[in-house]
C-alpha atoms as a PDB file:
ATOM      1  CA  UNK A   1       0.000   0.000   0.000  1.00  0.00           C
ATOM      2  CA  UNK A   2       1.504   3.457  -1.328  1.00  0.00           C
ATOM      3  CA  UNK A   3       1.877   6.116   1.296  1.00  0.00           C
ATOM      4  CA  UNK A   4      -0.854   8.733   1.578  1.00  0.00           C
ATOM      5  CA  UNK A   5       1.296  11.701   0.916  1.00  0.00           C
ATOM      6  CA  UNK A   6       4.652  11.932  -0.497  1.00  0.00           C
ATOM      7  CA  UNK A   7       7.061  15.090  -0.686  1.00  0.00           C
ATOM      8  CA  UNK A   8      10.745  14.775  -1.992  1.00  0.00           C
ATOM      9  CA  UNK A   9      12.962  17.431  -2.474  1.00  0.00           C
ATOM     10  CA  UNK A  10      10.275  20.095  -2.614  1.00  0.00           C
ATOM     11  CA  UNK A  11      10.889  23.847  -3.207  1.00  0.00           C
ATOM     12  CA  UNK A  12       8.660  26.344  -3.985  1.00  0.00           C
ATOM     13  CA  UNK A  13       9.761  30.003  -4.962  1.00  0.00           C
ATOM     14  CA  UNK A  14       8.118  33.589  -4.845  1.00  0.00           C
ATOM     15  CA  UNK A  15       9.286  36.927  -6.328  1.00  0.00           C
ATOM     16  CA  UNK A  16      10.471  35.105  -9.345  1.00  0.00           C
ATOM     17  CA  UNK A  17      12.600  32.857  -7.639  1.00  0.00           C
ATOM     18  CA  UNK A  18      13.728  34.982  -5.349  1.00  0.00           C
ATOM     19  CA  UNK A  19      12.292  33.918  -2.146  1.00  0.00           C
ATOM     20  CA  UNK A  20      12.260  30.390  -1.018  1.00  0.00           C
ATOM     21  CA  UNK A  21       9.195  29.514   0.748  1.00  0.00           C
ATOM     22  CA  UNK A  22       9.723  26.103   0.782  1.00  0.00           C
ATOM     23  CA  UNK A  23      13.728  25.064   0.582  1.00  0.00           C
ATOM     24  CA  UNK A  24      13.746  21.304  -0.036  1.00  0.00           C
ATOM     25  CA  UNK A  25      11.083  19.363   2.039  1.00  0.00           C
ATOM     26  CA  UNK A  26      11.051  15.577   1.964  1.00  0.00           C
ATOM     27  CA  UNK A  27       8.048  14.134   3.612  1.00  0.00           C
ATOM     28  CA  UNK A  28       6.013  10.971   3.928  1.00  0.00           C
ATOM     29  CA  UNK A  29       2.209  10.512   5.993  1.00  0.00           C
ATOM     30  CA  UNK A  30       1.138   6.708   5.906  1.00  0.00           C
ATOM     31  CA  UNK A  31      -1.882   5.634   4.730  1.00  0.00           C
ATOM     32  CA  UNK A  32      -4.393   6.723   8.230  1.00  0.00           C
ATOM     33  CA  UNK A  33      -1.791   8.798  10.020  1.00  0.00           C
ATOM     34  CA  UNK A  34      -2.974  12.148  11.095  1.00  0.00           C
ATOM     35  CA  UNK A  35       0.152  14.932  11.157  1.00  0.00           C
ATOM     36  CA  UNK A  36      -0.130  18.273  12.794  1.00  0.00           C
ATOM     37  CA  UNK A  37       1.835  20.542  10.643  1.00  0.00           C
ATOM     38  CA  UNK A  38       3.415  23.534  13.028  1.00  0.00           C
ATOM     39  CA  UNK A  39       5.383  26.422  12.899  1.00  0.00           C
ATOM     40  CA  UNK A  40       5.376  30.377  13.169  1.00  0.00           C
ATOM     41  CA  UNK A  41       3.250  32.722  10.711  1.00  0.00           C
ATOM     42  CA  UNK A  42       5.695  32.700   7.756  1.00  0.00           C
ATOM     43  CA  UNK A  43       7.181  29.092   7.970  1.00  0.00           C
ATOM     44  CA  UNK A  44       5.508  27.592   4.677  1.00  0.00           C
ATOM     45  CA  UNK A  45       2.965  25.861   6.690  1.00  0.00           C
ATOM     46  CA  UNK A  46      -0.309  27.077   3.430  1.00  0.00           C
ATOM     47  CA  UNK A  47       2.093  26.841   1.121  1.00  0.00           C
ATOM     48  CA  UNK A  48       2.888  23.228   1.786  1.00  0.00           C
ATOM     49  CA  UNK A  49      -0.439  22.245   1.896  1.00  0.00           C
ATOM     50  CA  UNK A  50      -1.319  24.296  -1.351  1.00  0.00           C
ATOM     51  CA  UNK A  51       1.433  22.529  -3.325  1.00  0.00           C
ATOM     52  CA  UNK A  52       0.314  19.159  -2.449  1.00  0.00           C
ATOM     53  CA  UNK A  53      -2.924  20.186  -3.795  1.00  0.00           C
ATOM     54  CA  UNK A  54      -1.534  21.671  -7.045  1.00  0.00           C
ATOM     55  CA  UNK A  55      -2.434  25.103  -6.478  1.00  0.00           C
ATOM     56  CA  UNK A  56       1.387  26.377  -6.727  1.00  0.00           C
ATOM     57  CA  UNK A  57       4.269  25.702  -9.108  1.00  0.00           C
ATOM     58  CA  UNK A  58       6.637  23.407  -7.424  1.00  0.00           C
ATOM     59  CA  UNK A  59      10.057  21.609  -8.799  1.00  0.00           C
ATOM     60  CA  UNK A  60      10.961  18.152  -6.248  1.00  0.00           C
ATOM     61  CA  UNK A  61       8.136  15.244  -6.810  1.00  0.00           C
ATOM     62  CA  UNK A  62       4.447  15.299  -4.824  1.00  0.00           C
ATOM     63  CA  UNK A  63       2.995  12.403  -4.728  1.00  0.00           C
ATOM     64  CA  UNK A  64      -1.062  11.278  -3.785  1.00  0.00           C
ATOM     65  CA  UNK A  65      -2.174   8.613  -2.798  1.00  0.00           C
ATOM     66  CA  UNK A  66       0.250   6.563  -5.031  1.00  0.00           C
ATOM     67  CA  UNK A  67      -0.410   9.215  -8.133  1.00  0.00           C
ATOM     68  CA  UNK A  68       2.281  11.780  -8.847  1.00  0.00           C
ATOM     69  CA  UNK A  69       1.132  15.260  -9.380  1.00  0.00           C
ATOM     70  CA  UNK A  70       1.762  17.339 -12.605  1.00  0.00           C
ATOM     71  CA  UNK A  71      -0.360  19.411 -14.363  1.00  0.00           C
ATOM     72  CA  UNK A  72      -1.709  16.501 -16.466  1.00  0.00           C
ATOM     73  CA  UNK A  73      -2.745  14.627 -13.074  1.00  0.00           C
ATOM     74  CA  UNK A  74      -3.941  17.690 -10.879  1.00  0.00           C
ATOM     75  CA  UNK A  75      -7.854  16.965 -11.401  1.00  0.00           C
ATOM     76  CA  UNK A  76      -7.190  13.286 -10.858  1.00  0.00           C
ATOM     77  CA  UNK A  77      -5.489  14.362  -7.346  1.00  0.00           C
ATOM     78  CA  UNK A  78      -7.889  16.994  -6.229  1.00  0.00           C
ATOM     79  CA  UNK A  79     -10.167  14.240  -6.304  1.00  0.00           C
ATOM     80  CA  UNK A  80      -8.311  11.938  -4.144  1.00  0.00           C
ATOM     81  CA  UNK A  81      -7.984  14.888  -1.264  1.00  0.00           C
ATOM     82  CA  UNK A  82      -9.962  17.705   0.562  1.00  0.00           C
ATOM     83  CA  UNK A  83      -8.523  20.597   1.008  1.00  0.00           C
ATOM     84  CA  UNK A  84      -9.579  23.638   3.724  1.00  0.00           C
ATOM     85  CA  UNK A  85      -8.605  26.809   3.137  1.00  0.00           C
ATOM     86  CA  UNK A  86      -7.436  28.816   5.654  1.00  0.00           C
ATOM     87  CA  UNK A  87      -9.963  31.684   4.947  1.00  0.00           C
ATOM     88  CA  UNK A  88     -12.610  29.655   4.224  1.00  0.00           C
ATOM     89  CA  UNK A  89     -14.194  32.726   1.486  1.00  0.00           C
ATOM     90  CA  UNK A  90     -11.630  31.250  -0.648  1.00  0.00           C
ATOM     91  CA  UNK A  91     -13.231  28.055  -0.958  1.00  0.00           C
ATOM     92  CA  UNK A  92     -17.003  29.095  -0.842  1.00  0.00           C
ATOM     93  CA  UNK A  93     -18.503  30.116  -4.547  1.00  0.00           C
ATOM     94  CA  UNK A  94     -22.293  29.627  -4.216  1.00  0.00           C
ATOM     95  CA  UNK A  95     -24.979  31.938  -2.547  1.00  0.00           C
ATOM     96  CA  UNK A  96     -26.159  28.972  -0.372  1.00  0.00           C
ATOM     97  CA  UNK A  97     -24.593  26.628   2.221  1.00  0.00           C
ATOM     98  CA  UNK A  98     -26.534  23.550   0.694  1.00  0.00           C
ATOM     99  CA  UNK A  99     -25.647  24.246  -3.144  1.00  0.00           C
ATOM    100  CA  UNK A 100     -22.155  25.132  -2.122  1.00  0.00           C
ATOM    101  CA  UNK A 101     -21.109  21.913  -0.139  1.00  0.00           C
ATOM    102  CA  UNK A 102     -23.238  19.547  -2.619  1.00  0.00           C
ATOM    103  CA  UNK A 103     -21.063  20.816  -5.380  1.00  0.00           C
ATOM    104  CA  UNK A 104     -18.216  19.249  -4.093  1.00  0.00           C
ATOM    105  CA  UNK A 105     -19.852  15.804  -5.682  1.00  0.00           C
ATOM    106  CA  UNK A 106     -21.838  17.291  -8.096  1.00  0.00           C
ATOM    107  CA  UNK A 107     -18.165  17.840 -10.183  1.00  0.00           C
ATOM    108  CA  UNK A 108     -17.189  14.411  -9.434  1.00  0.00           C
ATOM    109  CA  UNK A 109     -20.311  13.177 -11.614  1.00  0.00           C
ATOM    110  CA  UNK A 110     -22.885  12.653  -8.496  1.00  0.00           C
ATOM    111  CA  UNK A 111     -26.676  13.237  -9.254  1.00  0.00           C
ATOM    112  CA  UNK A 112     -27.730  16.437  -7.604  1.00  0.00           C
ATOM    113  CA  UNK A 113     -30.319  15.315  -5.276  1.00  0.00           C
ATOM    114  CA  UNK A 114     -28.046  12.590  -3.839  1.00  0.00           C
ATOM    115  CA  UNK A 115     -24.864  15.214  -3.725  1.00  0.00           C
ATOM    116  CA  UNK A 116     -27.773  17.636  -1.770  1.00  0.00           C
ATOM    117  CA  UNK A 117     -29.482  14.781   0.454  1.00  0.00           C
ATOM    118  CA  UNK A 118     -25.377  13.543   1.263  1.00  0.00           C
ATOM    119  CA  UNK A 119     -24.416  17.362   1.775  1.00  0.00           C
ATOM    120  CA  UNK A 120     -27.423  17.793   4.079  1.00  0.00           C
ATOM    121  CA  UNK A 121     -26.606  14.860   6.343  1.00  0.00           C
ATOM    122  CA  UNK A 122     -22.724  16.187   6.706  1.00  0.00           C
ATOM    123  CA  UNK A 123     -24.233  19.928   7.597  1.00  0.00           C
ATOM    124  CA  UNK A 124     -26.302  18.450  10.340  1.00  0.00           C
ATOM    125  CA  UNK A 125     -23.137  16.068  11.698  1.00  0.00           C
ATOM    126  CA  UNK A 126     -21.025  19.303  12.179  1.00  0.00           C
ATOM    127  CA  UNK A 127     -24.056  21.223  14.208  1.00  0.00           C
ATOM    128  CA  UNK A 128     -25.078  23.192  10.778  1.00  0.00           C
ATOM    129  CA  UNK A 129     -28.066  22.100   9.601  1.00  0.00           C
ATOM    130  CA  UNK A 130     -29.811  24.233   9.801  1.00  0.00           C
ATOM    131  CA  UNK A 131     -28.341  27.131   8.078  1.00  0.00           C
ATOM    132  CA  UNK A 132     -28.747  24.816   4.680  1.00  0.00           C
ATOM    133  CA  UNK A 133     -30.332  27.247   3.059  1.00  0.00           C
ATOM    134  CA  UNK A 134     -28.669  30.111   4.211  1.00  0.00           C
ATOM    135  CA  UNK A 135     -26.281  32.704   2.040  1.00  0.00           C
ATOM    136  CA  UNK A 136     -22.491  31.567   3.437  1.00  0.00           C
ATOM    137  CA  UNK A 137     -21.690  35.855   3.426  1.00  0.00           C
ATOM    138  CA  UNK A 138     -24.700  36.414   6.082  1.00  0.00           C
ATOM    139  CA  UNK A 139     -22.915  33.491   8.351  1.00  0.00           C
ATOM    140  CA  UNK A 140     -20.140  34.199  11.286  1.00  0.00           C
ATOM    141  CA  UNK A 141     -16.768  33.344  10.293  1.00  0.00           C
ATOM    142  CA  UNK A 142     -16.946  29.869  12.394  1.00  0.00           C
ATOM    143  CA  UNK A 143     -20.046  29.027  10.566  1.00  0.00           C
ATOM    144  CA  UNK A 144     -18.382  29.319   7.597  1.00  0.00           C
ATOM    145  CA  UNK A 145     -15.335  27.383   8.748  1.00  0.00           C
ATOM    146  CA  UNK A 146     -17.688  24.613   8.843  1.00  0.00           C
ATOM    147  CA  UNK A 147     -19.240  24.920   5.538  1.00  0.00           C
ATOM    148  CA  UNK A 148     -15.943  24.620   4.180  1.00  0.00           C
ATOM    149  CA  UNK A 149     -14.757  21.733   6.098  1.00  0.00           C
ATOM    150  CA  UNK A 150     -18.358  20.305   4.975  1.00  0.00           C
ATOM    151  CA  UNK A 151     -17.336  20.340   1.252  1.00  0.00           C
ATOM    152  CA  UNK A 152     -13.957  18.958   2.577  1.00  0.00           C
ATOM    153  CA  UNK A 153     -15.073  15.811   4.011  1.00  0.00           C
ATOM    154  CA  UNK A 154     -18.298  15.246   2.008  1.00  0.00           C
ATOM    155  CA  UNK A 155     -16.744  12.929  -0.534  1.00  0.00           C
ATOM    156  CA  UNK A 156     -14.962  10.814   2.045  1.00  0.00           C
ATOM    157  CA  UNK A 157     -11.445  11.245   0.036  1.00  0.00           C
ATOM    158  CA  UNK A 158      -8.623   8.871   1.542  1.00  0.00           C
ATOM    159  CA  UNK A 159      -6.263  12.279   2.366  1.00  0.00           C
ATOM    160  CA  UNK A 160      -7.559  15.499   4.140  1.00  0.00           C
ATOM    161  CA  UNK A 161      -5.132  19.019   3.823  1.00  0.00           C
ATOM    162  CA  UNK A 162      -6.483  20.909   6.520  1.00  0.00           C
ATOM    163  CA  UNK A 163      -5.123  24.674   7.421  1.00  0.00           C
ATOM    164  CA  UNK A 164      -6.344  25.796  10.475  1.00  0.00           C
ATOM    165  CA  UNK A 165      -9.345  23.915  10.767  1.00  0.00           C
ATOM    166  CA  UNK A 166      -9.914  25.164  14.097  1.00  0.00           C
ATOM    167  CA  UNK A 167      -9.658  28.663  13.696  1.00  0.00           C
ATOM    168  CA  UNK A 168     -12.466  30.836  14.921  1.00  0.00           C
ATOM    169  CA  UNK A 169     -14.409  27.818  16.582  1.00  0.00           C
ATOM    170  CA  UNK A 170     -14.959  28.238  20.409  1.00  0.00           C
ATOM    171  CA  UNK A 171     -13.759  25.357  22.567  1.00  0.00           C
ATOM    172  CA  UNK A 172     -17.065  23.545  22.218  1.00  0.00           C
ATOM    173  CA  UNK A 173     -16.703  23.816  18.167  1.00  0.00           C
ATOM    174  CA  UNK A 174     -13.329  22.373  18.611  1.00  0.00           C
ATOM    175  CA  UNK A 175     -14.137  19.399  20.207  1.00  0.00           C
ATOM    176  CA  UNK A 176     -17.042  18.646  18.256  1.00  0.00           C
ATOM    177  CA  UNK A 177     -14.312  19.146  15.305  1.00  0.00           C
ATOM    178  CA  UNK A 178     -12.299  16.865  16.670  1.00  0.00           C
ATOM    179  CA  UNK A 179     -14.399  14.087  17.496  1.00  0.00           C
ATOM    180  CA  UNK A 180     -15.491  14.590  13.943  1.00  0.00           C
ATOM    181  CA  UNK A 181     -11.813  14.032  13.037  1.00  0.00           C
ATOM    182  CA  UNK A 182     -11.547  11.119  14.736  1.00  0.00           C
ATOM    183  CA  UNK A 183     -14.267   9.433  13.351  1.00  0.00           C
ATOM    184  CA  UNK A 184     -12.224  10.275   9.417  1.00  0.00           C
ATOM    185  CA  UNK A 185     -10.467   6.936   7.982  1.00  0.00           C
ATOM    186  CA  UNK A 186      -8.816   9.618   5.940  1.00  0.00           C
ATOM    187  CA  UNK A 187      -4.909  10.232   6.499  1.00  0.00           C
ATOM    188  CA  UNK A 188      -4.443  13.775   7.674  1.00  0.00           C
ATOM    189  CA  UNK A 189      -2.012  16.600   6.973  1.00  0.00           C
ATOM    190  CA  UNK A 190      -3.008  19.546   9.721  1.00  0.00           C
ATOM    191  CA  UNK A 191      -1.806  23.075   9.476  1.00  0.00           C
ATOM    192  CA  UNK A 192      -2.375  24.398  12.924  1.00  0.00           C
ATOM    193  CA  UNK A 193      -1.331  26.921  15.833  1.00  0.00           C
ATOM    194  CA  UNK A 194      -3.410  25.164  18.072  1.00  0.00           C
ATOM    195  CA  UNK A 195      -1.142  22.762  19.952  1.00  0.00           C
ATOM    196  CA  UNK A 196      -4.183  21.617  22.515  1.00  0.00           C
ATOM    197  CA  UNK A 197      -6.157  21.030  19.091  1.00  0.00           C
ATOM    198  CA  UNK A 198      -3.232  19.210  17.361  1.00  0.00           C
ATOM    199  CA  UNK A 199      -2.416  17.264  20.172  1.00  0.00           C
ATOM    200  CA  UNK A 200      -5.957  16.237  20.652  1.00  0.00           C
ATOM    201  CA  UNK A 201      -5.947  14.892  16.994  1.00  0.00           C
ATOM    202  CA  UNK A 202      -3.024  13.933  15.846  1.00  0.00           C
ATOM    203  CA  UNK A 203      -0.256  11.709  16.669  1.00  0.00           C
ATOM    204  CA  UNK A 204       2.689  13.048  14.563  1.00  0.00           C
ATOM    205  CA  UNK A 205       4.114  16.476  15.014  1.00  0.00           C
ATOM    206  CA  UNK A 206       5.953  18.320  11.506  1.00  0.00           C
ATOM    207  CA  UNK A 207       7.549  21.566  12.604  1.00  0.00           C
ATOM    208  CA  UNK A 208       8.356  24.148   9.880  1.00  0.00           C
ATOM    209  CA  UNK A 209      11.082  27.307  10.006  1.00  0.00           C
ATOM    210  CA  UNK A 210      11.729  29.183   6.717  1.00  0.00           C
ATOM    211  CA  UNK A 211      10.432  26.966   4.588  1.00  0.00           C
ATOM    212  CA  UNK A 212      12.134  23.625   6.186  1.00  0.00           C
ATOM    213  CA  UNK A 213      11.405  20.627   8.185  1.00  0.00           C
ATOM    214  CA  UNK A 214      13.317  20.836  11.130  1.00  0.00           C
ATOM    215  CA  UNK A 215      11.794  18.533  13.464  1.00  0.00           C
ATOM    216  CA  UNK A 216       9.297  15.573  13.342  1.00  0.00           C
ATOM    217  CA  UNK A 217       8.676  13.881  16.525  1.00  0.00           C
ATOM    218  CA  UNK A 218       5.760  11.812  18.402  1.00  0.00           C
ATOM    219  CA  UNK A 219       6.196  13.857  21.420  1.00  0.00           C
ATOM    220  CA  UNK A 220       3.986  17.031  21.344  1.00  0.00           C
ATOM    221  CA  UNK A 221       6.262  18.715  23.825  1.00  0.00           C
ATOM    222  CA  UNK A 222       9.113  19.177  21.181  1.00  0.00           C
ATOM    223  CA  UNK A 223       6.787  21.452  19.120  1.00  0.00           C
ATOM    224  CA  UNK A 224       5.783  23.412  23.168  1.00  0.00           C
ATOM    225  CA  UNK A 225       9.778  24.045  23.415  1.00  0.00           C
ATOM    226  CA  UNK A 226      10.792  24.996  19.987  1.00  0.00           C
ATOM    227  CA  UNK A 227       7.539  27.555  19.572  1.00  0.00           C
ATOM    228  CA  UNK A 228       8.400  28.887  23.196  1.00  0.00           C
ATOM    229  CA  UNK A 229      12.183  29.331  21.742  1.00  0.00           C
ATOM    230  CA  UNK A 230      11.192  31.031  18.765  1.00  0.00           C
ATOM    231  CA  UNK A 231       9.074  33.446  20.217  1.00  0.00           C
ATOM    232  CA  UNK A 232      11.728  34.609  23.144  1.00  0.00           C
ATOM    233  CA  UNK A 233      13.959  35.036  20.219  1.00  0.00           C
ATOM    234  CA  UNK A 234      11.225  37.431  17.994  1.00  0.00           C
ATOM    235  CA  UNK A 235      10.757  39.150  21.296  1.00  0.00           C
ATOM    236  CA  UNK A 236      14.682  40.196  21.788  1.00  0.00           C
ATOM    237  CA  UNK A 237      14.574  41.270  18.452  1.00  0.00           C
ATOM    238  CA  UNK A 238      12.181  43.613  18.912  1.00  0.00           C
ATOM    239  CA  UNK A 239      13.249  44.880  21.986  1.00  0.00           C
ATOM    240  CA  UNK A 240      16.696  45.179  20.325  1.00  0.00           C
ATOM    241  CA  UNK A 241      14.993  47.154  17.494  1.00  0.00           C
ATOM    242  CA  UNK A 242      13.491  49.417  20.254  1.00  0.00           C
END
C-alpha cells in the first residue's frame, strides 16, 4: 500500500525565484496517520499544503495517494484529497450553504439530489443544519469554517489538507471538530497553531522554520519548546529594534 502523501525534495519560490518559501522538504504521511503541521506565521505551513494540492508551481516530486502530481494529473489528485482553506471565502462560490457543499460531488459526476441529500446529512453532523439554506456571506466566520470543512469531508477522500481547521471555533466547536476528526479513515495533513487542538488529533508532530522541516517527533512537547524558543527570540529582536 503506497503512502498517503509523499514530498521529496520540494521547493517552492516567490518573487520570481527569489524567495524560497519552501527550501527542499522531503516528507512521507502513511496511509491513516494524522500529522499536525506547526510552525510560526511565515514558515511555509499554506504553502505546503497548497502545493500538495496543485495550487502552486513546485520543482521536487508530490505524490497522492500513489499518483504523482503534474499538471496533467492535478484533477485526478484533487479528487483523491480535501482541502480547507485557511480563509474559508476562498473556498465558498455559491450563494447557499446547501448548493455550495453539494457541489463538491456534483463535479465528481454525483446526481444532484443525492450530492444535496449527502451534503445535508454532513451539515447536520457538524451542528449546521440548519443554516442549509442560508447565504455563506450572512454566516459568522466559524459558521463558515464549517461549511468549508463540509465540502472537505463530504466525498470521504482517503487524504484530508487541513489549514487551520480550528480557527475561529470556540472550545465547544473544537471538540465537536475533533471528534469529527476522529471518526475520518482519511490520512491527515493539519496546518495548525493550536497545539491543545493538534495534540488532541493527531499523533505526529511536523515543525516548519523558513520553509524547512526541522523537526518531526511523536512527542507534542518538542513542538511546546521549539515555539516557546522562537518566540523569546522574535521578542529580543524587537526589543533590540526598540
Amino acid at each position: 500500500m503506497s503512502d498517503a502523501l509523499v514530498y521529496c525534495d520540494v521547493s517552492v519560490f516567490y518573487r520570481g525565484g527569489s524567495v524560497a518559501a519552501l527550501r527542499g522538504v522531503s516528507l512521507k504521511i502513511a496511509q491513516g496517520e494524522r500529522v499536525a503541521l506547526m510552525g510560526l506565521n511565515g514558515s511555509g505551513k499554506t504553502t505546503l499544503l497548497s502545493a500538495a494540492a496543485g495550487l502552486l508551481r513546485f520543482t521536487g516530486k508530490i505524490q497522492v495517494c500513489g499518483l504523482a502530481l503534474s499538471r496533467a494529473t492535478e484533477r485526478a489528485v484533487r479528487d483523491k484529497l480535501g482541502f480547507l482553506f485557511g480563509v474559508p471565502d476562498h473556498q465558498i462560490l455559491f450563494p447557499n450553504v446547501l448548493d455550495d457543499v453539494a457541489f463538491s460531488l456534483e463535479r465528481r459526476g454525483v446526481q444532484r439530489a443525492c450530492a444535496r441529500e449527502r451534503a445535508a446529512v454532513i451539515l447536520a453532523t457538524l451542528g449546521i443544519g440548519a443554516l442549509a439554506q442560508c447565504s455563506p456571506h450572512h454566516l459568522s466566520q466559524g459558521q463558515r469554517q464549517r461549511v468549508a470543512l463540509a465540502g472537505a469531508l463530504l466525498s470521504e477522500p482517503p487524504l484530508l489538507l487541513l489549514d487551520e481547521p480550528s480557527a475561529s471555533l470556540d472550545p465547544v466547536g473544537k471538540e465537536e471538530l475533533a471528534a469529527l476528526l476522529d471518526q475520518q479513515a482519511a490520512s491527515m495533513l493539519i496546518a495548525t497553531h493550536d497545539l491543545a487542538f493538534a495534540v488532541r488529533v493527531c499523533h505526529r508532530f511536523v515543525i516548519l522554520d523558513r520553509g524547512a522541516v526541522v523537526e518531526d517527533s511523536s512527542d507534542p512537547t518538542a513542538v511546546a519548546r521549539y515555539e516557546s524558543v522562537k518566540i523569546a527570540a522574535a521578542k529580543k529582536h524587537q526589543a533590540d529594534l526598540d
